[in-house]
C-alpha atoms as a PDB file:
ATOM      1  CA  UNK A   1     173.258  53.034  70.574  1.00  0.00           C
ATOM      2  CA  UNK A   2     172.361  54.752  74.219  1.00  0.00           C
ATOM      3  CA  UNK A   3     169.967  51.485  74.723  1.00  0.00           C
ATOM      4  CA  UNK A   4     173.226  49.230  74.232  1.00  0.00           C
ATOM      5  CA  UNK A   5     175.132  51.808  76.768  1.00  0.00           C
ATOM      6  CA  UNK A   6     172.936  51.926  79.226  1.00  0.00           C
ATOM      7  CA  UNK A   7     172.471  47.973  79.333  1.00  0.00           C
ATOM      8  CA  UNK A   8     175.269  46.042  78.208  1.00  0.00           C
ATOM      9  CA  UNK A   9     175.543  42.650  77.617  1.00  0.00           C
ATOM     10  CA  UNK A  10     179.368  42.504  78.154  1.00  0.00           C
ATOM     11  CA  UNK A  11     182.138  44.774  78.685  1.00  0.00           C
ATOM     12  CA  UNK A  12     184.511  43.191  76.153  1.00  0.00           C
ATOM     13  CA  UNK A  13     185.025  40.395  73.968  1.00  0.00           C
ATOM     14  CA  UNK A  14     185.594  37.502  76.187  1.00  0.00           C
ATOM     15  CA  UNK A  15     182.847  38.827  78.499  1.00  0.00           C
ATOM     16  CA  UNK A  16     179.852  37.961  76.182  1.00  0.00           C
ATOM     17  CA  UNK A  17     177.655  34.771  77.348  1.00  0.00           C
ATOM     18  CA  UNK A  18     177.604  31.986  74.606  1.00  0.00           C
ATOM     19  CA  UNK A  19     173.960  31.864  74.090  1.00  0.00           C
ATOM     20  CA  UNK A  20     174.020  35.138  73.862  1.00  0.00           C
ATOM     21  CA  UNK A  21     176.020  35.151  70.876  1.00  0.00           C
ATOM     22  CA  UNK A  22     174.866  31.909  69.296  1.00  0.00           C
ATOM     23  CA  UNK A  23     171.305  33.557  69.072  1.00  0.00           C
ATOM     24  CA  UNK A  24     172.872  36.563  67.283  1.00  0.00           C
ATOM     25  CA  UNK A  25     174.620  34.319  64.747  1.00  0.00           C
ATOM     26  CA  UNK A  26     171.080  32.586  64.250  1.00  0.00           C
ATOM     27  CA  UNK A  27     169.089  35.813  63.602  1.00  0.00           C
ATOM     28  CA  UNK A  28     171.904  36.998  61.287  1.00  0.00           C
ATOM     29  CA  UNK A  29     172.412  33.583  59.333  1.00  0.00           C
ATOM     30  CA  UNK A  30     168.148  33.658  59.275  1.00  0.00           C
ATOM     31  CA  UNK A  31     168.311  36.643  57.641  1.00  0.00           C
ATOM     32  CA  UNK A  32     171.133  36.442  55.119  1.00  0.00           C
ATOM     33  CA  UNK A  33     169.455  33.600  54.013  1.00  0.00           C
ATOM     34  CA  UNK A  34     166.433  35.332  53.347  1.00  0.00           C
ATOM     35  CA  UNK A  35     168.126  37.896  51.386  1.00  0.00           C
ATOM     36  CA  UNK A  36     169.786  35.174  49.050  1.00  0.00           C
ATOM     37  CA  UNK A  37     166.553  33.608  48.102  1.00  0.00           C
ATOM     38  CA  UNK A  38     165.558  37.151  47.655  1.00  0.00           C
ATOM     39  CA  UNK A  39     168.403  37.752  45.093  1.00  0.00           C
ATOM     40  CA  UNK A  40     168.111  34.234  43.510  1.00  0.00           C
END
């Protein structure tokens, strides 16, 4: 949490950069994968 505040990537919403939150989406979908074949 203090990392995030003292280096933001955005102040709000319609701030963020794309790639940005493209890469996020991939890491999370990566990993929620990984946890299904984990349950499966």
């Amino acid at each position: 949490m203090q990392i995030v505040a003292s280096n933001p990537l955005a102040l709000d919403e319609s701030s963020i950069d794309q790639a940005i939150l493209n890469n996020e989406k991939d890491i999370y979908k990566a990993s929620w994968t990984k946890f299904i074949r984990k349950m499966i």
